[in-house]
N, C-alpha and C. Protein backbone atom coordinates (compact mmCIF):
# COMPACT_ATOMS: atom_id res chain seq x y z
N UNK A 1 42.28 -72.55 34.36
CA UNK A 1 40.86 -72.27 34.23
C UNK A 1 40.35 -72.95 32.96
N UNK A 2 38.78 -73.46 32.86
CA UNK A 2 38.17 -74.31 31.57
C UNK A 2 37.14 -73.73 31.50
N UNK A 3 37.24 -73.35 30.13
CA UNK A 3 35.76 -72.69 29.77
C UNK A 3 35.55 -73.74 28.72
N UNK A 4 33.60 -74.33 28.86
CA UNK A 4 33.04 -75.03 27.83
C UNK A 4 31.82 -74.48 27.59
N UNK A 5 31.76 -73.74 26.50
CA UNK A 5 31.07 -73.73 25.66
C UNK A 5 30.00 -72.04 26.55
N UNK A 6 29.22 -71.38 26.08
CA UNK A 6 28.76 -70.24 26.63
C UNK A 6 28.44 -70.40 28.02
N UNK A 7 27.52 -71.62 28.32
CA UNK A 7 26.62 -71.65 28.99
C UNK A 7 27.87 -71.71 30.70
N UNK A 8 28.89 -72.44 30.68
CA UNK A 8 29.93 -72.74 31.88
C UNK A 8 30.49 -71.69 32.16
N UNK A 9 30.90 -71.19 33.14
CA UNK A 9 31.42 -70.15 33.89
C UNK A 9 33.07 -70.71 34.30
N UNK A 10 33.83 -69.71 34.29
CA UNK A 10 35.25 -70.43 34.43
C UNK A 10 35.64 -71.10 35.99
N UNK A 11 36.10 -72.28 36.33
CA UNK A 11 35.80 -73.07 37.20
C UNK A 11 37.21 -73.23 37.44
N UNK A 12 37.50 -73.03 38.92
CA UNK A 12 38.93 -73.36 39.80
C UNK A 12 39.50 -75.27 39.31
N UNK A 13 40.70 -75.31 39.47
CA UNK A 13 40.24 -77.06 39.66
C UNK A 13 40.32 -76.85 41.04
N UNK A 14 40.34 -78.03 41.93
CA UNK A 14 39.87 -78.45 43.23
C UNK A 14 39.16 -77.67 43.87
N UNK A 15 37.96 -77.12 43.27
CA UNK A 15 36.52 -76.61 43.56
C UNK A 15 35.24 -77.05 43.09
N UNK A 16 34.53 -77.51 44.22
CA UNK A 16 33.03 -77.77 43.55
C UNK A 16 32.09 -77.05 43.30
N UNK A 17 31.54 -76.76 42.46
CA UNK A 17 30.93 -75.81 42.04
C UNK A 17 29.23 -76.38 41.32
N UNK A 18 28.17 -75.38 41.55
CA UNK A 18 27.00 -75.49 40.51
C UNK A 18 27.21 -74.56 39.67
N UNK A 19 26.93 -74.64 38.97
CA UNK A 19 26.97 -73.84 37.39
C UNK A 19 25.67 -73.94 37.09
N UNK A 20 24.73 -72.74 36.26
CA UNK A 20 23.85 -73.37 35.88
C UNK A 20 23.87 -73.00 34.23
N UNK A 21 23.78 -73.80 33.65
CA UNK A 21 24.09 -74.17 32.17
C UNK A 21 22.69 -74.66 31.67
N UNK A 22 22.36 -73.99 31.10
CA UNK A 22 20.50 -73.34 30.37
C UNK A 22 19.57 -73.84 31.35
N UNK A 23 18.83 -74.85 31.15
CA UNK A 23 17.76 -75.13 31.89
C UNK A 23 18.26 -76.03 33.43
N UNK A 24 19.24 -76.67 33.43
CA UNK A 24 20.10 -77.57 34.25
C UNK A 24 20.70 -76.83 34.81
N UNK A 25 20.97 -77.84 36.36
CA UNK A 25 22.25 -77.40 37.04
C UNK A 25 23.35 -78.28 37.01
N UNK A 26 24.54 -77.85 36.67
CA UNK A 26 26.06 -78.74 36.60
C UNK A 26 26.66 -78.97 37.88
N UNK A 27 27.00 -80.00 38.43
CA UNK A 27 27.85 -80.09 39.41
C UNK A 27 29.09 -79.93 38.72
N UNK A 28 30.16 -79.43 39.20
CA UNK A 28 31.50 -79.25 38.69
C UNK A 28 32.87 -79.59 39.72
N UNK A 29 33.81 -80.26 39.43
CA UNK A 29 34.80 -81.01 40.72
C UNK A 29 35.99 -80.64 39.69
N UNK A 30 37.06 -80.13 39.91
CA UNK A 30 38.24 -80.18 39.07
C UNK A 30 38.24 -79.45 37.62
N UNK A 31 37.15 -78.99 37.51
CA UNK A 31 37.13 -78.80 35.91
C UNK A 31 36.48 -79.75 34.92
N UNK A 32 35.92 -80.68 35.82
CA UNK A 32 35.36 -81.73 35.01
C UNK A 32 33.75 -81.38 35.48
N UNK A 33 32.90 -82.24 34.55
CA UNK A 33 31.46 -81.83 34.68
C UNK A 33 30.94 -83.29 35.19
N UNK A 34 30.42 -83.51 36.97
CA UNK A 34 30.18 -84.84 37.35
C UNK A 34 28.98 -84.88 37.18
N UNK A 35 28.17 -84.11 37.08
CA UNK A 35 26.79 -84.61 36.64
C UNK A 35 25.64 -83.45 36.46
N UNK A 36 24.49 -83.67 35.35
CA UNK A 36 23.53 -82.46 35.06
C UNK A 36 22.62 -83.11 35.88
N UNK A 37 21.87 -82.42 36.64
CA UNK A 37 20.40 -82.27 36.66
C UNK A 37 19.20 -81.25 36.34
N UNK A 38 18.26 -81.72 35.34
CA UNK A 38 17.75 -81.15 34.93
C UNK A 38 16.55 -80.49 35.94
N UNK A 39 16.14 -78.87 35.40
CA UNK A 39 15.35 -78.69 36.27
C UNK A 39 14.06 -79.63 36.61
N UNK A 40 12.93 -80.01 38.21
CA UNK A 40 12.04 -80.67 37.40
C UNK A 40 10.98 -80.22 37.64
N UNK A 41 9.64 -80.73 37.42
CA UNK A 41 8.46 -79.62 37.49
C UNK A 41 8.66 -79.43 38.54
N UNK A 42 8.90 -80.40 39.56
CA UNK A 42 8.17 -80.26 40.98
C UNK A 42 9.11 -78.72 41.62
N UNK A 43 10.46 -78.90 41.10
CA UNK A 43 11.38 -77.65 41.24
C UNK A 43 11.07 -75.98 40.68
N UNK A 44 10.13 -76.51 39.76
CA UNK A 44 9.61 -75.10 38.57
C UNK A 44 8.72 -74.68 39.78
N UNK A 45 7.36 -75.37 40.08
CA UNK A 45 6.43 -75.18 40.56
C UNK A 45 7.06 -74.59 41.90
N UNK A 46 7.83 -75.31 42.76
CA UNK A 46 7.89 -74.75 44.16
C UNK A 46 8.82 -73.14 44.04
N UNK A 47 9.54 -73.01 42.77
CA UNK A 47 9.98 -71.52 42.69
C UNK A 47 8.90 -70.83 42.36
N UNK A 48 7.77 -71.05 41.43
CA UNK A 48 6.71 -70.06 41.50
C UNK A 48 5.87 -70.25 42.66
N UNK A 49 5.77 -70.95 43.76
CA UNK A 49 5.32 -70.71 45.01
C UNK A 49 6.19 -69.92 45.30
N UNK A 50 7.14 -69.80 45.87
CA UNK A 50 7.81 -69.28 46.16
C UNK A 50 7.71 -67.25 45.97
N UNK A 51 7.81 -67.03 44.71
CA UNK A 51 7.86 -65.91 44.24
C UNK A 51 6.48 -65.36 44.63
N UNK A 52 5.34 -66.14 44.61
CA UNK A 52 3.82 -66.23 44.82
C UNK A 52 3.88 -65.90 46.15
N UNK A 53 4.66 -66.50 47.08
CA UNK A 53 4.64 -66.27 48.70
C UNK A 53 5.33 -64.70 48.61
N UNK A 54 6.52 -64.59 48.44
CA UNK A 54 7.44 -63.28 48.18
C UNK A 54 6.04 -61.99 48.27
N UNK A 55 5.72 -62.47 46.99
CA UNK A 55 4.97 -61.17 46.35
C UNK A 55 3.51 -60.82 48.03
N UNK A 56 2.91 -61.80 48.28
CA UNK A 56 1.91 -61.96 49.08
C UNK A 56 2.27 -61.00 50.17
N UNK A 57 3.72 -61.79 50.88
CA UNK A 57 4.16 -61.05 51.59
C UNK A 57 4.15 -59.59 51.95
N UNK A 58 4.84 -59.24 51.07
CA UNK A 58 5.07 -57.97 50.27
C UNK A 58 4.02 -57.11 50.58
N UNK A 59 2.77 -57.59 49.99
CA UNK A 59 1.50 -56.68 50.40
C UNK A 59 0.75 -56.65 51.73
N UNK A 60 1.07 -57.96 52.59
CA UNK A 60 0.59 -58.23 54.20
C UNK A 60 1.38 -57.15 54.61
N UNK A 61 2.50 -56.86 54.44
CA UNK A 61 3.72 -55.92 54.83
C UNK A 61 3.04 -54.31 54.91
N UNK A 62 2.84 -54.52 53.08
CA UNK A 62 2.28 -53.06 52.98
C UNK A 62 1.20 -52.37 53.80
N UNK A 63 -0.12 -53.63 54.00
CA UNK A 63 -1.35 -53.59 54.42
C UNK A 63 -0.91 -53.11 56.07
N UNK A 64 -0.31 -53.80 56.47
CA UNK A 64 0.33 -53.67 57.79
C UNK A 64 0.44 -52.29 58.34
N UNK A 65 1.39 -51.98 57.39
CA UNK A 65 2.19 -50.44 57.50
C UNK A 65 1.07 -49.30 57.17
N UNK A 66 0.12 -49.79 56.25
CA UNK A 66 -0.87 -48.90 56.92
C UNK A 66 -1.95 -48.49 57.58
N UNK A 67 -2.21 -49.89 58.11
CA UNK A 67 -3.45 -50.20 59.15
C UNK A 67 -2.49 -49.44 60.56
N UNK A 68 -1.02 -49.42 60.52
CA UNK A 68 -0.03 -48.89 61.99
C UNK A 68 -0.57 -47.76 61.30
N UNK A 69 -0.14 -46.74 60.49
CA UNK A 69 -0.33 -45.37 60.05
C UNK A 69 -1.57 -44.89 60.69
N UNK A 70 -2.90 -45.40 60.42
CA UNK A 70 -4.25 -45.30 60.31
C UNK A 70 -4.74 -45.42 61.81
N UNK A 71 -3.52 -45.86 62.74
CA UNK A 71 -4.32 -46.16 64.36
C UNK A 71 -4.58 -45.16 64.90
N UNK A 72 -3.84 -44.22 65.10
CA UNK A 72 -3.55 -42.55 66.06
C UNK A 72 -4.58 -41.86 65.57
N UNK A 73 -4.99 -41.82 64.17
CA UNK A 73 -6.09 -40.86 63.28
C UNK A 73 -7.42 -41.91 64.00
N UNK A 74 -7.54 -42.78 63.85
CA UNK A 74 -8.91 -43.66 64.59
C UNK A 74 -9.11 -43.74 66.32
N UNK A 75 -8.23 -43.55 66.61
CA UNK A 75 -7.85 -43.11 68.34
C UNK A 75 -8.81 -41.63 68.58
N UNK A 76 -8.27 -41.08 68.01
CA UNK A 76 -8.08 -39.99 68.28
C UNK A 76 -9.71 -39.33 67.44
N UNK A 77 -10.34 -39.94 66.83
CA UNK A 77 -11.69 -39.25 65.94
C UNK A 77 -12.45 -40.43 67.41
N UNK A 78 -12.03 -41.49 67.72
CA UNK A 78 -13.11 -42.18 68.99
C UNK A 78 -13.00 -41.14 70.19
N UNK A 79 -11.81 -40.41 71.18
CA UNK A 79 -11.77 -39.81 71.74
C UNK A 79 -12.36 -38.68 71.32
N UNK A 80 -12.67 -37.69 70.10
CA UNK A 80 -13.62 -36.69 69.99
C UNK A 80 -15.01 -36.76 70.14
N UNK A 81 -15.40 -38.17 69.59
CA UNK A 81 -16.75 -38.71 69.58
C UNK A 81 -17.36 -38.59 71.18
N UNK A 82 -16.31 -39.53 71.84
CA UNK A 82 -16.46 -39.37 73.30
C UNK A 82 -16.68 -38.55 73.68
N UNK A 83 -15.70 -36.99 73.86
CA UNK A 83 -16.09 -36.08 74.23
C UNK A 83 -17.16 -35.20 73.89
N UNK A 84 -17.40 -35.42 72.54
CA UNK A 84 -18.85 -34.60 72.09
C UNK A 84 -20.41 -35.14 72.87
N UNK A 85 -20.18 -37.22 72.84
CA UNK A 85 -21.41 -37.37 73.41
C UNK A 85 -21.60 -37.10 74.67
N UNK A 86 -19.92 -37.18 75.95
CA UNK A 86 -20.14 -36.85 77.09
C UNK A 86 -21.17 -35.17 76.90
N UNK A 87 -20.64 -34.18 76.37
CA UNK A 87 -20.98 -32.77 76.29
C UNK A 87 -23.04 -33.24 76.02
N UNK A 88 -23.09 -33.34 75.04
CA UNK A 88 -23.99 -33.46 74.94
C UNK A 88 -25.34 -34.07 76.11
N UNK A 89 -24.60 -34.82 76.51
CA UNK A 89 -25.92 -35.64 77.58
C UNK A 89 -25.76 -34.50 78.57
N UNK A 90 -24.24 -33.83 79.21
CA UNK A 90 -24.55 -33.14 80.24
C UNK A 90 -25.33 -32.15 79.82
N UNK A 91 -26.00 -31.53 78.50
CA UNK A 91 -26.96 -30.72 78.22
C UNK A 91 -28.15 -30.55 78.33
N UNK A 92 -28.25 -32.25 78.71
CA UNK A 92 -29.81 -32.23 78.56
C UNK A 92 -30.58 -31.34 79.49
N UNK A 93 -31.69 -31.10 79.49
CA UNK A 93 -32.81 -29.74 80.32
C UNK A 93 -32.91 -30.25 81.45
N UNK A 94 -32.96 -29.61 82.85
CA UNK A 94 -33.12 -30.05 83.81
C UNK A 94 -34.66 -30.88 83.98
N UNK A 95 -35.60 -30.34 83.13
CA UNK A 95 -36.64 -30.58 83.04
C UNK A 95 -37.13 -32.11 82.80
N UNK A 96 -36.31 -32.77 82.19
CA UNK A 96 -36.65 -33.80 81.21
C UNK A 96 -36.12 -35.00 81.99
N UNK A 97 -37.34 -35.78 82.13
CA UNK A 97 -37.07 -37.12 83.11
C UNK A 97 -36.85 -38.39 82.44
N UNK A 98 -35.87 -38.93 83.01
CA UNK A 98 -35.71 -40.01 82.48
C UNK A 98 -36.50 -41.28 82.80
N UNK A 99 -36.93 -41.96 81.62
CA UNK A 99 -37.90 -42.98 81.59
C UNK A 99 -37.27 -44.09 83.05
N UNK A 100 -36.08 -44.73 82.91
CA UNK A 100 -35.01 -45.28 83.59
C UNK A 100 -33.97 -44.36 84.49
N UNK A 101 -33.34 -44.40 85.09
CA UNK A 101 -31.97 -43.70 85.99
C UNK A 101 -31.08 -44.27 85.32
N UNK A 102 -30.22 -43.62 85.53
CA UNK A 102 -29.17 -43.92 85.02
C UNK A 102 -28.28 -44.98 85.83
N UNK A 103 -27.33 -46.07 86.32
CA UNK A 103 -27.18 -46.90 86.91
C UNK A 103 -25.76 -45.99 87.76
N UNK A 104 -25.73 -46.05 88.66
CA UNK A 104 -24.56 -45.41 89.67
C UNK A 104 -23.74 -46.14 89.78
N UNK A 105 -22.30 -45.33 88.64
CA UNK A 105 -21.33 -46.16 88.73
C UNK A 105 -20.40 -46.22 89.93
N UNK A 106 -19.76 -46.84 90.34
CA UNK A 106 -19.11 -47.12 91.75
C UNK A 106 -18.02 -47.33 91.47
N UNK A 107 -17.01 -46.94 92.16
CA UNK A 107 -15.42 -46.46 91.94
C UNK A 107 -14.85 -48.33 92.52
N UNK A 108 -14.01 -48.38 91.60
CA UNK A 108 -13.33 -50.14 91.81
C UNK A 108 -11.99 -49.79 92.53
């Protein structure tokens, strides 16, 4: 096993490995170090998209979960509505004529 310096992690030989050693990533082959690449913006930027998408997510998720919660309670206050306005019209006074008829619905 080779340890260099804080930043390297102890490395098999005949294993390739990334390491990441401060701002860079190490390729690693044998114990030897074949090459750094440094992070680059374009790599910075697409991890804070990234985390930016994550997080977004996250709340479409939440929003989700409670627009599902919120359906049965909105179902269910339209079906009372219904039944109150059906009640209601059958109240009206026998007396009281309608300007129009009502249109005769016909069974499909």
């Amino acid at each position: 096993m080779m340890m260099i310096g804080k930043a390297w992690q102890a490395i098999r030989p005949s294993r390739t490995t990334a390491v990441r050693c401060g701002v860079a990533v190490c390729t690693v082959t044998s114990g030897r170090r074949l090459r750094t690449r440094a992070s680059s913006s374009i790599e910075v930027r697409l991890r804070d998209e990234i985390t930016k998408l994550k997080k977004t997510i996250a709340n479409k998720n939440e929003k989700l979960a409670q627009l599902e919660a919120d359906g049965p309670a909105l179902v269910r206050t339209v079906h009372d509505l219904t039944l109150e306005n059906h009640e209601l019209r059958e109240q009206q006074p026998a007396n009281v004529v309608a300007f129009r008829p009502r249109p005769v619905e016909e069974n499909r």
